[in-house]
C-alpha atoms as a PDB file:
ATOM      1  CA  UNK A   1     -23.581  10.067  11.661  1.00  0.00           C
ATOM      2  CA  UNK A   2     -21.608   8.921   8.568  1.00  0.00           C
ATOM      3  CA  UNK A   3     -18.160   7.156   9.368  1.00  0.00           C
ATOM      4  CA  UNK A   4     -15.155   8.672   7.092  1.00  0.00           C
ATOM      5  CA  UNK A   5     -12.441   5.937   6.845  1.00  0.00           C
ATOM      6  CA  UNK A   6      -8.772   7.357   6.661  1.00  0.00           C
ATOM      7  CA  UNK A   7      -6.335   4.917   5.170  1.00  0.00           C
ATOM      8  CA  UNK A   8      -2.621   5.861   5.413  1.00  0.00           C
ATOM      9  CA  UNK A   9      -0.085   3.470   4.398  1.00  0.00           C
ATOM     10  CA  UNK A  10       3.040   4.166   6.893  1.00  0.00           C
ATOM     11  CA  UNK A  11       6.910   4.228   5.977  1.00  0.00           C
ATOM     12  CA  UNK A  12      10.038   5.637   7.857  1.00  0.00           C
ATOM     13  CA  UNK A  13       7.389   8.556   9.050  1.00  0.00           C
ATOM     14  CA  UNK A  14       8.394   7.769  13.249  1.00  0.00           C
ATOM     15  CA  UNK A  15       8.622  11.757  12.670  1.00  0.00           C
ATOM     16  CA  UNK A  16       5.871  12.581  11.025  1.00  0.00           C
ATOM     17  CA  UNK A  17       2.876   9.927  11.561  1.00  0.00           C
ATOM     18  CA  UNK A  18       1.978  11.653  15.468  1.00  0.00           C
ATOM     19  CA  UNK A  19       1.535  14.882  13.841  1.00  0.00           C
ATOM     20  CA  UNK A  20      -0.213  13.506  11.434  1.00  0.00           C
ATOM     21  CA  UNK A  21      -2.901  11.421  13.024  1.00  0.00           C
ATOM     22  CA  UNK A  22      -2.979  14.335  15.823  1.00  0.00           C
ATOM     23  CA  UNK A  23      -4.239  17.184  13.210  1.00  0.00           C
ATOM     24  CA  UNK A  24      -6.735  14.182  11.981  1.00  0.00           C
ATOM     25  CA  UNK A  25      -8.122  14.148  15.249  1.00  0.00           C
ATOM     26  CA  UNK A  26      -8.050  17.742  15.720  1.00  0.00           C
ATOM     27  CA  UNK A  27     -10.199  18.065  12.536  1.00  0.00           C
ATOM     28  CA  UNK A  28     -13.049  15.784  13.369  1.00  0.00           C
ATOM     29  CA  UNK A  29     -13.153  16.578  17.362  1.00  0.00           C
ATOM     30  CA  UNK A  30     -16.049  18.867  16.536  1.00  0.00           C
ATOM     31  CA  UNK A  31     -17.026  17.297  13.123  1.00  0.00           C
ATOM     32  CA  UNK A  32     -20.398  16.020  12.309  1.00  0.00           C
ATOM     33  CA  UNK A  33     -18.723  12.853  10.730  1.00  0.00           C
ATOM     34  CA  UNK A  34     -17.300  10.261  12.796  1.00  0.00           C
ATOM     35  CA  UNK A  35     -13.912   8.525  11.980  1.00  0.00           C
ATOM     36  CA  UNK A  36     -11.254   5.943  12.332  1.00  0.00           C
ATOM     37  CA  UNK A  37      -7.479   5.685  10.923  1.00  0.00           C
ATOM     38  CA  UNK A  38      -5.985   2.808   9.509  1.00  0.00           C
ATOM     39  CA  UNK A  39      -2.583   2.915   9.854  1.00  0.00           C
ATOM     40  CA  UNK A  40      -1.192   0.207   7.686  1.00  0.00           C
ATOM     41  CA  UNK A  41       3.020  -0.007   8.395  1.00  0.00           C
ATOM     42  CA  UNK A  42       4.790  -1.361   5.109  1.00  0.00           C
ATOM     43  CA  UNK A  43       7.449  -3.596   7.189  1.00  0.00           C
ATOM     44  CA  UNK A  44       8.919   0.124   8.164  1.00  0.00           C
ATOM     45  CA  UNK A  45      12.655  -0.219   9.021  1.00  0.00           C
ATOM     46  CA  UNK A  46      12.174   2.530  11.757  1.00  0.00           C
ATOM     47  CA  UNK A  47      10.636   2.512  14.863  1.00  0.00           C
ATOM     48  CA  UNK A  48       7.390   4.005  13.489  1.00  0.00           C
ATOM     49  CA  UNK A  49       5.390   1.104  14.550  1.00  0.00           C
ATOM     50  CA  UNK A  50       5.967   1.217  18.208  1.00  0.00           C
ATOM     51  CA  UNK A  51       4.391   5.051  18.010  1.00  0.00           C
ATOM     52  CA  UNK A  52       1.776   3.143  15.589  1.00  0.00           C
ATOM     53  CA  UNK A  53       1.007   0.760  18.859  1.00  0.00           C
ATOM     54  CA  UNK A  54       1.257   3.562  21.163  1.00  0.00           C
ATOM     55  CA  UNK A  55      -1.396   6.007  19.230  1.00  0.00           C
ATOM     56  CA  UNK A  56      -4.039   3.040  18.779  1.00  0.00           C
ATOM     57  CA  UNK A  57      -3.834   1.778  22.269  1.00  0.00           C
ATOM     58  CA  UNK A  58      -4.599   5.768  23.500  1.00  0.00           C
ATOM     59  CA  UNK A  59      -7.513   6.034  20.438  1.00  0.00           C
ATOM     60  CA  UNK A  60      -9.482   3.033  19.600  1.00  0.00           C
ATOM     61  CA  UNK A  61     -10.742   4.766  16.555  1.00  0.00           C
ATOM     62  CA  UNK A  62      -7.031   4.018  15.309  1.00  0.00           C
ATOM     63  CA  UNK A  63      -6.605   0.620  13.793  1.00  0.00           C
ATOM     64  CA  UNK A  64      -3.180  -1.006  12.804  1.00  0.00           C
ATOM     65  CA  UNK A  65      -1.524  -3.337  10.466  1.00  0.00           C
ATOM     66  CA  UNK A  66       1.800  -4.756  10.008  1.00  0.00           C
ATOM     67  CA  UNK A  67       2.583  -6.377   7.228  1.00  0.00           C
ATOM     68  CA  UNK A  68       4.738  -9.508   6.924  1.00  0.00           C
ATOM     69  CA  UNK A  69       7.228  -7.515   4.642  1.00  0.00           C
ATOM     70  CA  UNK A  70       7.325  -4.367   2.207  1.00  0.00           C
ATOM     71  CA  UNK A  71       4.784  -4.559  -0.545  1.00  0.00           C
ATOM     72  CA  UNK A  72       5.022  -0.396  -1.583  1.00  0.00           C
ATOM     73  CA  UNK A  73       2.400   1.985  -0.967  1.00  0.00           C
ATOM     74  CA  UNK A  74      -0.221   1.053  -3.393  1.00  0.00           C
ATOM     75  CA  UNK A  75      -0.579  -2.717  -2.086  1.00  0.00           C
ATOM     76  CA  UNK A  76      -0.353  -1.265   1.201  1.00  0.00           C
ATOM     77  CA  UNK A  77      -3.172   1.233   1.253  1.00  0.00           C
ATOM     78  CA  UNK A  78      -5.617  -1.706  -0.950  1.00  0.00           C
ATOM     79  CA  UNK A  79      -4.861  -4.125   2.057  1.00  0.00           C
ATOM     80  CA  UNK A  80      -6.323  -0.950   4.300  1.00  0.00           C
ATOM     81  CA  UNK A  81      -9.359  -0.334   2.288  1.00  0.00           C
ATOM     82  CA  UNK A  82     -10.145  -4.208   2.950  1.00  0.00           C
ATOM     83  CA  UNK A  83     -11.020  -2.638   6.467  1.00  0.00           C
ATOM     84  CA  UNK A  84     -12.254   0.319   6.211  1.00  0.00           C
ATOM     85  CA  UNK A  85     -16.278   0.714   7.053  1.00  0.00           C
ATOM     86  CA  UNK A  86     -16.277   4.150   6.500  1.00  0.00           C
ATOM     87  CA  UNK A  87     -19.160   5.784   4.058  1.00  0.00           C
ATOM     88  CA  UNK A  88     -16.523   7.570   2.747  1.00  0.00           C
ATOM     89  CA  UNK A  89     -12.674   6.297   2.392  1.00  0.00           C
ATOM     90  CA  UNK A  90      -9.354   8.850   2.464  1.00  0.00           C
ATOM     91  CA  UNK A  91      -6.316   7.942   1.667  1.00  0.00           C
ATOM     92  CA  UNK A  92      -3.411  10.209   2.003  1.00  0.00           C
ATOM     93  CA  UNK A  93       0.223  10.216   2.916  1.00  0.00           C
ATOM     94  CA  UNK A  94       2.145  10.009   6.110  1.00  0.00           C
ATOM     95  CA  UNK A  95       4.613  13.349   5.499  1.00  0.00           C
ATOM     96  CA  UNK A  96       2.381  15.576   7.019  1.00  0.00           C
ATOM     97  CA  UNK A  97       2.452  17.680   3.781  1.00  0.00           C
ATOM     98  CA  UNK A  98      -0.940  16.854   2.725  1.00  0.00           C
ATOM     99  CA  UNK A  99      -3.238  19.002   5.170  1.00  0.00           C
ATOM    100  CA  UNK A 100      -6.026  17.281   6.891  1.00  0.00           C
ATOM    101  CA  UNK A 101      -7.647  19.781   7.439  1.00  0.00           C
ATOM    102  CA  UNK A 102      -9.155  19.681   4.478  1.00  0.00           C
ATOM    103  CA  UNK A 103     -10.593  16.561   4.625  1.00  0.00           C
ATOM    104  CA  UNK A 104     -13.971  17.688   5.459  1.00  0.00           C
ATOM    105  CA  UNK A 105     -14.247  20.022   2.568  1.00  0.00           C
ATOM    106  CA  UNK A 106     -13.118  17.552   0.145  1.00  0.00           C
ATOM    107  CA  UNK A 107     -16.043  15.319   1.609  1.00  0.00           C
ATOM    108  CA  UNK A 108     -18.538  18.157   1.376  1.00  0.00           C
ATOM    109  CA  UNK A 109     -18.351  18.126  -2.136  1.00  0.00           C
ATOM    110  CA  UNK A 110     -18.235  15.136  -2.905  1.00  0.00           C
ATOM    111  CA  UNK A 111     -21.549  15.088  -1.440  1.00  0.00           C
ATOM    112  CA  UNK A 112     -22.287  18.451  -2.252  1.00  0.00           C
ATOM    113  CA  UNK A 113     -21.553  17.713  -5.913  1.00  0.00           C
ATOM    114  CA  UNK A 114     -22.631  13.603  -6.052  1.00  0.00           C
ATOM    115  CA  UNK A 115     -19.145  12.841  -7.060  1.00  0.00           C
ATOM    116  CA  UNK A 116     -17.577   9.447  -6.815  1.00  0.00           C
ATOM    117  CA  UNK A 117     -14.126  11.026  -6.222  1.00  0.00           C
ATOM    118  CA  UNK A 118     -12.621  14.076  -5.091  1.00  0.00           C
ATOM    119  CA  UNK A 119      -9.332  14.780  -5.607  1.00  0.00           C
ATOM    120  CA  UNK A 120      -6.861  16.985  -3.803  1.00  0.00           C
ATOM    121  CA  UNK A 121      -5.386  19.807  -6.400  1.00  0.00           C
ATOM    122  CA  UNK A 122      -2.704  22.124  -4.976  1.00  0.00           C
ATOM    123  CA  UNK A 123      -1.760  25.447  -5.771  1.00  0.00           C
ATOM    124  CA  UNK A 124       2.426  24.631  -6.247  1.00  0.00           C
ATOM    125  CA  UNK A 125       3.799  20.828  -5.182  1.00  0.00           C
ATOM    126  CA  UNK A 126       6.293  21.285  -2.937  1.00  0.00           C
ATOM    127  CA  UNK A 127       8.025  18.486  -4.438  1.00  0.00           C
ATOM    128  CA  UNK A 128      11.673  18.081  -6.338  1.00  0.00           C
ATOM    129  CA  UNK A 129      11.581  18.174  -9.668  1.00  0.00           C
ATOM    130  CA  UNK A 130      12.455  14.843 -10.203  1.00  0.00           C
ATOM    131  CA  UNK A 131       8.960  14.062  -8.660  1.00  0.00           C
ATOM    132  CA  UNK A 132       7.437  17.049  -9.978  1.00  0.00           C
ATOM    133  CA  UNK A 133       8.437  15.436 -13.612  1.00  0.00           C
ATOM    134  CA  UNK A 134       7.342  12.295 -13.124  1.00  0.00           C
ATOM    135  CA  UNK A 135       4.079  13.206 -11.795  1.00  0.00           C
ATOM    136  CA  UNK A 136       3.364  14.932 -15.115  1.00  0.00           C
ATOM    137  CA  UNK A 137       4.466  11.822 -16.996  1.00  0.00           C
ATOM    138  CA  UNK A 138       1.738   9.938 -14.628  1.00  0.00           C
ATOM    139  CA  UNK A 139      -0.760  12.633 -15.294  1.00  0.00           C
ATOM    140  CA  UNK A 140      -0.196  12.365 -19.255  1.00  0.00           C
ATOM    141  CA  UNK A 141      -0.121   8.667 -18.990  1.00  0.00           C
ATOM    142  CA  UNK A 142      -3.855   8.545 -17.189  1.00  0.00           C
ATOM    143  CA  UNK A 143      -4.910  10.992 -20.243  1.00  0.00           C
ATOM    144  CA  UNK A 144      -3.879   9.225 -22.957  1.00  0.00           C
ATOM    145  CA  UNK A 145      -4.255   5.749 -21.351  1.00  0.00           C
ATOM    146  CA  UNK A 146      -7.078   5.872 -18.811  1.00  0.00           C
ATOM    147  CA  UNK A 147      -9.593   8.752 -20.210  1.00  0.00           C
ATOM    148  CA  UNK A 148      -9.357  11.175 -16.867  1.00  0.00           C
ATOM    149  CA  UNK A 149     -10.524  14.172 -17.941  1.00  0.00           C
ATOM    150  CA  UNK A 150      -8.114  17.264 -18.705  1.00  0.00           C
ATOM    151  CA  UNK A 151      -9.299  19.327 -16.062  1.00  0.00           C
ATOM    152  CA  UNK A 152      -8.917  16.914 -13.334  1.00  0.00           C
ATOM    153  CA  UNK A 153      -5.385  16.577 -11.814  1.00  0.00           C
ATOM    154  CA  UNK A 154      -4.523  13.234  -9.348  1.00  0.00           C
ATOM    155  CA  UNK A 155      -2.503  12.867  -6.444  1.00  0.00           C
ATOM    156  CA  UNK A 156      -2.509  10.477  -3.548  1.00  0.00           C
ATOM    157  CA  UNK A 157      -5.075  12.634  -1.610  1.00  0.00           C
ATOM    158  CA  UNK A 158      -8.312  12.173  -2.293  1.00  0.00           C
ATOM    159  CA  UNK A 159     -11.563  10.956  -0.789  1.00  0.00           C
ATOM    160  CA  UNK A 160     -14.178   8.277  -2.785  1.00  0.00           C
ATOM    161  CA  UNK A 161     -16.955   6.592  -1.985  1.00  0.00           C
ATOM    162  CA  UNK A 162     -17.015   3.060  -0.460  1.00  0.00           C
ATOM    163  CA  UNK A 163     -17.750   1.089  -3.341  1.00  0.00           C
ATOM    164  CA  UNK A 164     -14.929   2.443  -5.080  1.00  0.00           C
ATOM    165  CA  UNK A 165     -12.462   1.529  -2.672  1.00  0.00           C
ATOM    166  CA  UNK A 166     -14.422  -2.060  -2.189  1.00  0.00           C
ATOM    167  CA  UNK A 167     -13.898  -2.191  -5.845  1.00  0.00           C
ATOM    168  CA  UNK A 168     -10.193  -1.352  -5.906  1.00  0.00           C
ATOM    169  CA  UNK A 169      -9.598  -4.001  -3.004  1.00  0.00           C
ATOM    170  CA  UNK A 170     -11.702  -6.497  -4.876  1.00  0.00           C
ATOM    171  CA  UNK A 171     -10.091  -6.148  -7.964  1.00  0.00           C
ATOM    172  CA  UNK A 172      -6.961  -4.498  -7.641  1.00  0.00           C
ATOM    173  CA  UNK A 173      -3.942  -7.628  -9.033  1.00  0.00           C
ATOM    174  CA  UNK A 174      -0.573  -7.987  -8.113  1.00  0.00           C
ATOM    175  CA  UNK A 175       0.538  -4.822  -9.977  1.00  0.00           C
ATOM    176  CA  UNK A 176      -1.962  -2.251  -8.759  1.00  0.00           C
ATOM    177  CA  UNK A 177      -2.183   0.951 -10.083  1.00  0.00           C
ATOM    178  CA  UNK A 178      -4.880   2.865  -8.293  1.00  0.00           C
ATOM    179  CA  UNK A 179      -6.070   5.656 -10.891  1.00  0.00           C
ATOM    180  CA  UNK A 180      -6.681   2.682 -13.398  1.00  0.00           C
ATOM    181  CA  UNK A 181      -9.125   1.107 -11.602  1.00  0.00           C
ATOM    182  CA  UNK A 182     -10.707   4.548 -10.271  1.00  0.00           C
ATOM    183  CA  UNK A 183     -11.139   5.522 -13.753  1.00  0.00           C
ATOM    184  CA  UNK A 184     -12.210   2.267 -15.068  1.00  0.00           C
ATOM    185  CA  UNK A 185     -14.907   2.329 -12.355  1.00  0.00           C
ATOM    186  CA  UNK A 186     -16.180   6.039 -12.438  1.00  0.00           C
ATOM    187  CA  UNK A 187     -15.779   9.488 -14.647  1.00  0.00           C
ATOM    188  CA  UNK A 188     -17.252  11.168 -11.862  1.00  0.00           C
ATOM    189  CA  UNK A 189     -14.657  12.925  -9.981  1.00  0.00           C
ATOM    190  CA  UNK A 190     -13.687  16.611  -9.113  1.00  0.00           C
ATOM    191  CA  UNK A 191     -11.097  18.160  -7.820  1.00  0.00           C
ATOM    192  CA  UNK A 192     -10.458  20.578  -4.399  1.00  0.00           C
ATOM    193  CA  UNK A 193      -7.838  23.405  -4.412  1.00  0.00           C
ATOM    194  CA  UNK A 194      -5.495  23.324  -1.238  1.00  0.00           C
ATOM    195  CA  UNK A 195      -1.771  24.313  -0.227  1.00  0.00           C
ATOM    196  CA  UNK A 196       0.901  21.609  -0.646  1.00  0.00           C
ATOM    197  CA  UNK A 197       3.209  22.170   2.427  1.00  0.00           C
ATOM    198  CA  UNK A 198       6.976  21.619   2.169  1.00  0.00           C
ATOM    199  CA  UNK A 199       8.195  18.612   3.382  1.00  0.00           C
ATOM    200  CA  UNK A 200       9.592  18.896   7.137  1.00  0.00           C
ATOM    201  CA  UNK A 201      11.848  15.586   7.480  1.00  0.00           C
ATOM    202  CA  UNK A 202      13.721  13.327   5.117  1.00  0.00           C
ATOM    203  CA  UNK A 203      12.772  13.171   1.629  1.00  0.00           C
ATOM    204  CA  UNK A 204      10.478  10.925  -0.498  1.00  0.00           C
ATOM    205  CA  UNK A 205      10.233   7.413  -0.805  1.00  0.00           C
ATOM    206  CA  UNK A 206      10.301   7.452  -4.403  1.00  0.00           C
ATOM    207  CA  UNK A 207      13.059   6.637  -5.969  1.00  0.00           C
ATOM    208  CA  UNK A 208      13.559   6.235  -9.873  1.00  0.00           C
ATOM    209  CA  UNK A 209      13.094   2.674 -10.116  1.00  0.00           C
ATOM    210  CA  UNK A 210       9.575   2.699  -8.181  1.00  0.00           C
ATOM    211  CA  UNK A 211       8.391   5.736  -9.976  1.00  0.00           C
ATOM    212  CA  UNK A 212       9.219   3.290 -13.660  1.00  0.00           C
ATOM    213  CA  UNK A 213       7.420   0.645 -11.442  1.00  0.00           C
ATOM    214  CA  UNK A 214       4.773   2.940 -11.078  1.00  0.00           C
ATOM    215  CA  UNK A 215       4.221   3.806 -14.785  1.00  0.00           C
ATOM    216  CA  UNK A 216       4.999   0.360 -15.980  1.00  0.00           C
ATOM    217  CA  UNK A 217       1.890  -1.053 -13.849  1.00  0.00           C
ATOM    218  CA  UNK A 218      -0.548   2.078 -15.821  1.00  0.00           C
ATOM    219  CA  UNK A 219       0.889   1.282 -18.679  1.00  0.00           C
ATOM    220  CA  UNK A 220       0.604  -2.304 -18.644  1.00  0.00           C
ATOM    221  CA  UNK A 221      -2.234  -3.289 -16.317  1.00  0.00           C
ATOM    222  CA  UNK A 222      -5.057  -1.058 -17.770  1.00  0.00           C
ATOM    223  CA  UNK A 223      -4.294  -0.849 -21.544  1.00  0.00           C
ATOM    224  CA  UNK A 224      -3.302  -2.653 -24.802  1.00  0.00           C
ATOM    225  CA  UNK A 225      -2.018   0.209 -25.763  1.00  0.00           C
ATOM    226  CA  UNK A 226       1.969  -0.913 -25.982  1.00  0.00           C
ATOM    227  CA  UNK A 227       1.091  -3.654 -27.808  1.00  0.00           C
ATOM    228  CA  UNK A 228      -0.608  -1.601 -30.090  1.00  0.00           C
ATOM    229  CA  UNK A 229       2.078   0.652 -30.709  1.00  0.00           C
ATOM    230  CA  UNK A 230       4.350  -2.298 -31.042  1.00  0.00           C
ATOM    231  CA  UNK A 231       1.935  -3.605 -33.835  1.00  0.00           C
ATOM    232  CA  UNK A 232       2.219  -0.231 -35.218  1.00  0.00           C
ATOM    233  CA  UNK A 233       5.630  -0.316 -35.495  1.00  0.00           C
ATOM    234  CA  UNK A 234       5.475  -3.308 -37.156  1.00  0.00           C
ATOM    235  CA  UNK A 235       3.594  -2.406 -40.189  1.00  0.00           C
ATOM    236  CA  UNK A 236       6.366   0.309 -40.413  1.00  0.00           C
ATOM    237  CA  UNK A 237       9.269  -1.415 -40.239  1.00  0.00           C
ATOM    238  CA  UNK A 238       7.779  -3.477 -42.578  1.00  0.00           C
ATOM    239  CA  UNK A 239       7.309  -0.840 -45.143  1.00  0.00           C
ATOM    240  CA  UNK A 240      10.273   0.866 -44.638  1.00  0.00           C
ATOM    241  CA  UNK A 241      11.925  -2.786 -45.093  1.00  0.00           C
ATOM    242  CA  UNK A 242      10.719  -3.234 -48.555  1.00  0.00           C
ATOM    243  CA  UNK A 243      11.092   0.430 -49.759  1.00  0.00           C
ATOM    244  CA  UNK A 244      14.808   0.202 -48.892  1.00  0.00           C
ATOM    245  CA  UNK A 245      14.761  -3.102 -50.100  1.00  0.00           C
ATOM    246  CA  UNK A 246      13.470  -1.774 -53.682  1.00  0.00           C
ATOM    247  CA  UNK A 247      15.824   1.251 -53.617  1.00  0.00           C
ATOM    248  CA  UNK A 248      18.963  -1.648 -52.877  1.00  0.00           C
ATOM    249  CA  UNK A 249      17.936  -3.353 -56.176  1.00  0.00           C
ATOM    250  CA  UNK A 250      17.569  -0.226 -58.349  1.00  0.00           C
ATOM    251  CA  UNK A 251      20.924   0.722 -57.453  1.00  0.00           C
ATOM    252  CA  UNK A 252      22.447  -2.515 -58.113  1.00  0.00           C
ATOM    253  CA  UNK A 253      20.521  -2.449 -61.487  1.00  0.00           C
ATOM    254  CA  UNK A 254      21.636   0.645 -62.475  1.00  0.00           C
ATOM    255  CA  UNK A 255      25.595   0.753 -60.499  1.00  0.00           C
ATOM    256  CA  UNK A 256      26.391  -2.982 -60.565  1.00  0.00           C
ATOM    257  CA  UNK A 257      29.830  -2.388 -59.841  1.00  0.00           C
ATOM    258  CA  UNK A 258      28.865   0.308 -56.900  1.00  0.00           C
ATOM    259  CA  UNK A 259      29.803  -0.664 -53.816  1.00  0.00           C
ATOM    260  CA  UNK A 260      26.925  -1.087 -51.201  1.00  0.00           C
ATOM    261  CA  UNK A 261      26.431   0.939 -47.953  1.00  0.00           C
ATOM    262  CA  UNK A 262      27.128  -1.719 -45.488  1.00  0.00           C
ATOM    263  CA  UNK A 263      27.314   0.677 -42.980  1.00  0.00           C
ATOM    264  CA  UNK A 264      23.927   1.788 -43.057  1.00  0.00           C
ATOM    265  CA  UNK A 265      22.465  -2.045 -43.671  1.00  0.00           C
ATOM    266  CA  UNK A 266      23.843  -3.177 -40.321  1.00  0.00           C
ATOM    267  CA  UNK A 267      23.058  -0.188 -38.813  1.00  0.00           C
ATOM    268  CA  UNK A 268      19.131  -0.805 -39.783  1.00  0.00           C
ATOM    269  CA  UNK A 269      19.461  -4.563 -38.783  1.00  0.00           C
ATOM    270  CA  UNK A 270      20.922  -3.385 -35.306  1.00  0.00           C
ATOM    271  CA  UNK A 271      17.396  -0.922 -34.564  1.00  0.00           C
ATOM    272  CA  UNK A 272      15.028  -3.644 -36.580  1.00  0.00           C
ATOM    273  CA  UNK A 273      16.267  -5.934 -34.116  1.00  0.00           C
ATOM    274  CA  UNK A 274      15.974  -3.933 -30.661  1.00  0.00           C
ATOM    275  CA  UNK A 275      12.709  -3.150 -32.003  1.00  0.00           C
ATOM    276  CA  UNK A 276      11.981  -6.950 -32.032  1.00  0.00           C
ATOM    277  CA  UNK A 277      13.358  -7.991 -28.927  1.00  0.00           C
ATOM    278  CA  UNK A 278      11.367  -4.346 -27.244  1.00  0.00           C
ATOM    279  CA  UNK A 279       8.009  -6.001 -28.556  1.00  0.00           C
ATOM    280  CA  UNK A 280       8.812  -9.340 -27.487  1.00  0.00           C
ATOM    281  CA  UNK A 281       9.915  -7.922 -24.129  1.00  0.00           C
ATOM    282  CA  UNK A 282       6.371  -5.794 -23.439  1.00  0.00           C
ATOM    283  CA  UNK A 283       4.650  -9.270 -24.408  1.00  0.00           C
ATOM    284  CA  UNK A 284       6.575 -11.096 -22.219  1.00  0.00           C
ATOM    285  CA  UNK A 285       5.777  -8.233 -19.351  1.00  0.00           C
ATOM    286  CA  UNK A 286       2.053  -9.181 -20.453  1.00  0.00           C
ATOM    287  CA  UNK A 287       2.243 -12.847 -20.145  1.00  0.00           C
ATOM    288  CA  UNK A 288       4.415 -12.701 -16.859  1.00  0.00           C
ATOM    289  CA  UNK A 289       2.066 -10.367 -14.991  1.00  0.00           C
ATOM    290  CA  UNK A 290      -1.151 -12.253 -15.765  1.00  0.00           C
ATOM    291  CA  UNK A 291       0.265 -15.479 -14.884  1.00  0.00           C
ATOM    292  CA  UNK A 292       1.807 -13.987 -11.537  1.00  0.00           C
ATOM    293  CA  UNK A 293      -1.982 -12.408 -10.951  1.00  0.00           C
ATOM    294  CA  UNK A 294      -3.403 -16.019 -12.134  1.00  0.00           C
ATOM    295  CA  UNK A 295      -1.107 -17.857  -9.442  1.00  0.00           C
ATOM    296  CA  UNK A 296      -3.070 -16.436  -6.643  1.00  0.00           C
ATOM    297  CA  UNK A 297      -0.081 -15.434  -4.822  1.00  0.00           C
ATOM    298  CA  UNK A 298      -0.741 -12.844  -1.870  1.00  0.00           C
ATOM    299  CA  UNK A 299       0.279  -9.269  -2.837  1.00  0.00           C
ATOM    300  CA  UNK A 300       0.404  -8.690   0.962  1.00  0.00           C
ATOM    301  CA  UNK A 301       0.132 -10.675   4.055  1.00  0.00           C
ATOM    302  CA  UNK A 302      -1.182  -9.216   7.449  1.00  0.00           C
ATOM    303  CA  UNK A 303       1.616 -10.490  10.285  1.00  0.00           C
ATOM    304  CA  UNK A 304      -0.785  -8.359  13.337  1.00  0.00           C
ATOM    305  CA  UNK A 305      -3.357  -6.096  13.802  1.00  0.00           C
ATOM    306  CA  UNK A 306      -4.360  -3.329  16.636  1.00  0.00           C
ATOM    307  CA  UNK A 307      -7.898  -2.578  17.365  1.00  0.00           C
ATOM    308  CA  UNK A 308      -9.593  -5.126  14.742  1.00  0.00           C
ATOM    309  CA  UNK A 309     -11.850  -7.537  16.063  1.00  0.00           C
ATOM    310  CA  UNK A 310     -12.400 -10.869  14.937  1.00  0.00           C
ATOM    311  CA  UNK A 311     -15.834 -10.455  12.515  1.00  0.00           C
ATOM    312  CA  UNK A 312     -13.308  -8.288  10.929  1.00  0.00           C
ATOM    313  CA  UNK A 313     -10.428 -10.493   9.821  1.00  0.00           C
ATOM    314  CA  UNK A 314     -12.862 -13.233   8.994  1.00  0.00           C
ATOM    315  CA  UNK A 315     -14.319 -10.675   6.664  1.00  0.00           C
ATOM    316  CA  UNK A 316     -11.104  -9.667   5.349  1.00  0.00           C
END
């Protein structure tokens, strides 16, 4: 029987994660896959981790981990696949709008079809439109950027096979960003059409500034492309520079006495120079985030566990 590893990183969900983890259980009771949940809680300010605690000690298939202190989703879901044995690995979200009943289907095909990945693809989010828009900044960004084909969409449900998620754990740095290293690794992926249901408590963890996180870490981590387009803009400026500069000393050759547009000189020496320090900054984001990777700093630490033996943290 092959083992199907759900990974579900857990914040302020104390009313959503039973549900959750119940319709999990519901969905493999009479499954020809066996399973296990790991429930990884991102420092959660609620009281999420004492139903955590209280679901793993009633189902040892559930396993737990607290982390010292919030890392975000992404570092919390790679520290989960660093335990997960399952043939297959599933990670989705703990808001009880992605429906797991549709797990097995999504693993079907990816046998079915000898994908690598399978990703969820819903009829309509049920999302703002704040996150509606930035997921189709994400999805144009992983186009452009990362080569996923146009006909696949991404989303944080999806199902892979093990070595992918062994390879995301392995290699994933202090800035992961999950569809770069999926796409880096495999081509092979599909997608699964499913509802989206509306959320039913609270509203989503992400806010502006860890959205920008989010695309800063695609753009940066898995492409040279800024830098590119910096260099780009470069050669521009440059020729820009000296046709301005030739049409400055034709006028004053042919209207010496012509006053000069001052105006419009300081007003390209203000954008030549944001331009500058914007191309110094994205090298500096460069440098900072391979030396931070290079320092071997922890992107997350484990503070306890429920239902992992021993073998298993000394594997970890």
């Amino acid at each position: 029987m092959k083992l199907v590893s759900i990974v579900i990183g857990v914040y302020n969900s104390e009313k959503t994660i039973t549900s959750v983890v119940n319709e999990i259980e519901d969905v493999f009771r009479n499954s020809k896959y066996d399973y296990e949940i790991i429930l990884v809680n991102d420092c959660s300010p609620d009281g999420v981790y004492e139903i955590i605690k209280d679901l793993a000690n009633k189902n040892k298939r559930i396993k737990a981990l607290k982390l010292a202190k919030n890392s975000g989703q992404t570092n919390a879901v790679v520290e989960g696949y660093k335990y997960a044995k399952g043939d297959y690995v599933v990670e989705m979200d703990d808001d009880y709008q992605m429906p797991a009943t549709q797990i097995i289907p999504m693993v079907e095909l990816l046998e079915q079809g000898d994908y690598d990945v399978v990703f969820a693809k819903y009829k309509q989010k049920q999302e703002s439109p704040f996150r509606l828009f930035g997921s189709k900044i994400n999805a144009k960004m992983t186009e452009i950027l990362l080569g996923r084909p146009k006909n696949i969409e991404i989303n944080s449900f999806f199902v892979m096979r093990k070595f992918v998620a062994d390879t995301i754990a392995k290699y994933a740095s202090n800035y992961p960003y999950l569809y770069g290293i999926i796409f880096s690794v495999t081509k092979n992926v599909a997608n699964l059409e499913m509802e989206h249901r509306p959320r039913t408590n609270g509203k989503s963890n992400y806010t502006f500034s860890k959205l920008l996180g989010l695309w800063m870490n695609g753009f940066l981590n898995y492409s040279v492309a800024p830098l590119r387009i910096s260099t780009y803009m470069g050669f521009l400026i440059t020729l820009v520079s000296f046709i301005f500069a030739i049409i400055l000393v034709i006028q004053r050759l042919l209207y010496p006495t012509k006053s000069m547009g001052w105006t419009s000189i300081m007003v390209m020496m203000i954008l030549f120079s944001g331009i500058i320090l914007m191309s110094i900054g994205i090298l500096g984001e460069y440098l900072g985030r391979l030396f931070i990777s290079s320092s071997g700093l922890p992107r997350t630490t484990v503070k306890e566990t429920i239902n992992i033996d021993k073998e298993e943290k000394e594997n970890e």
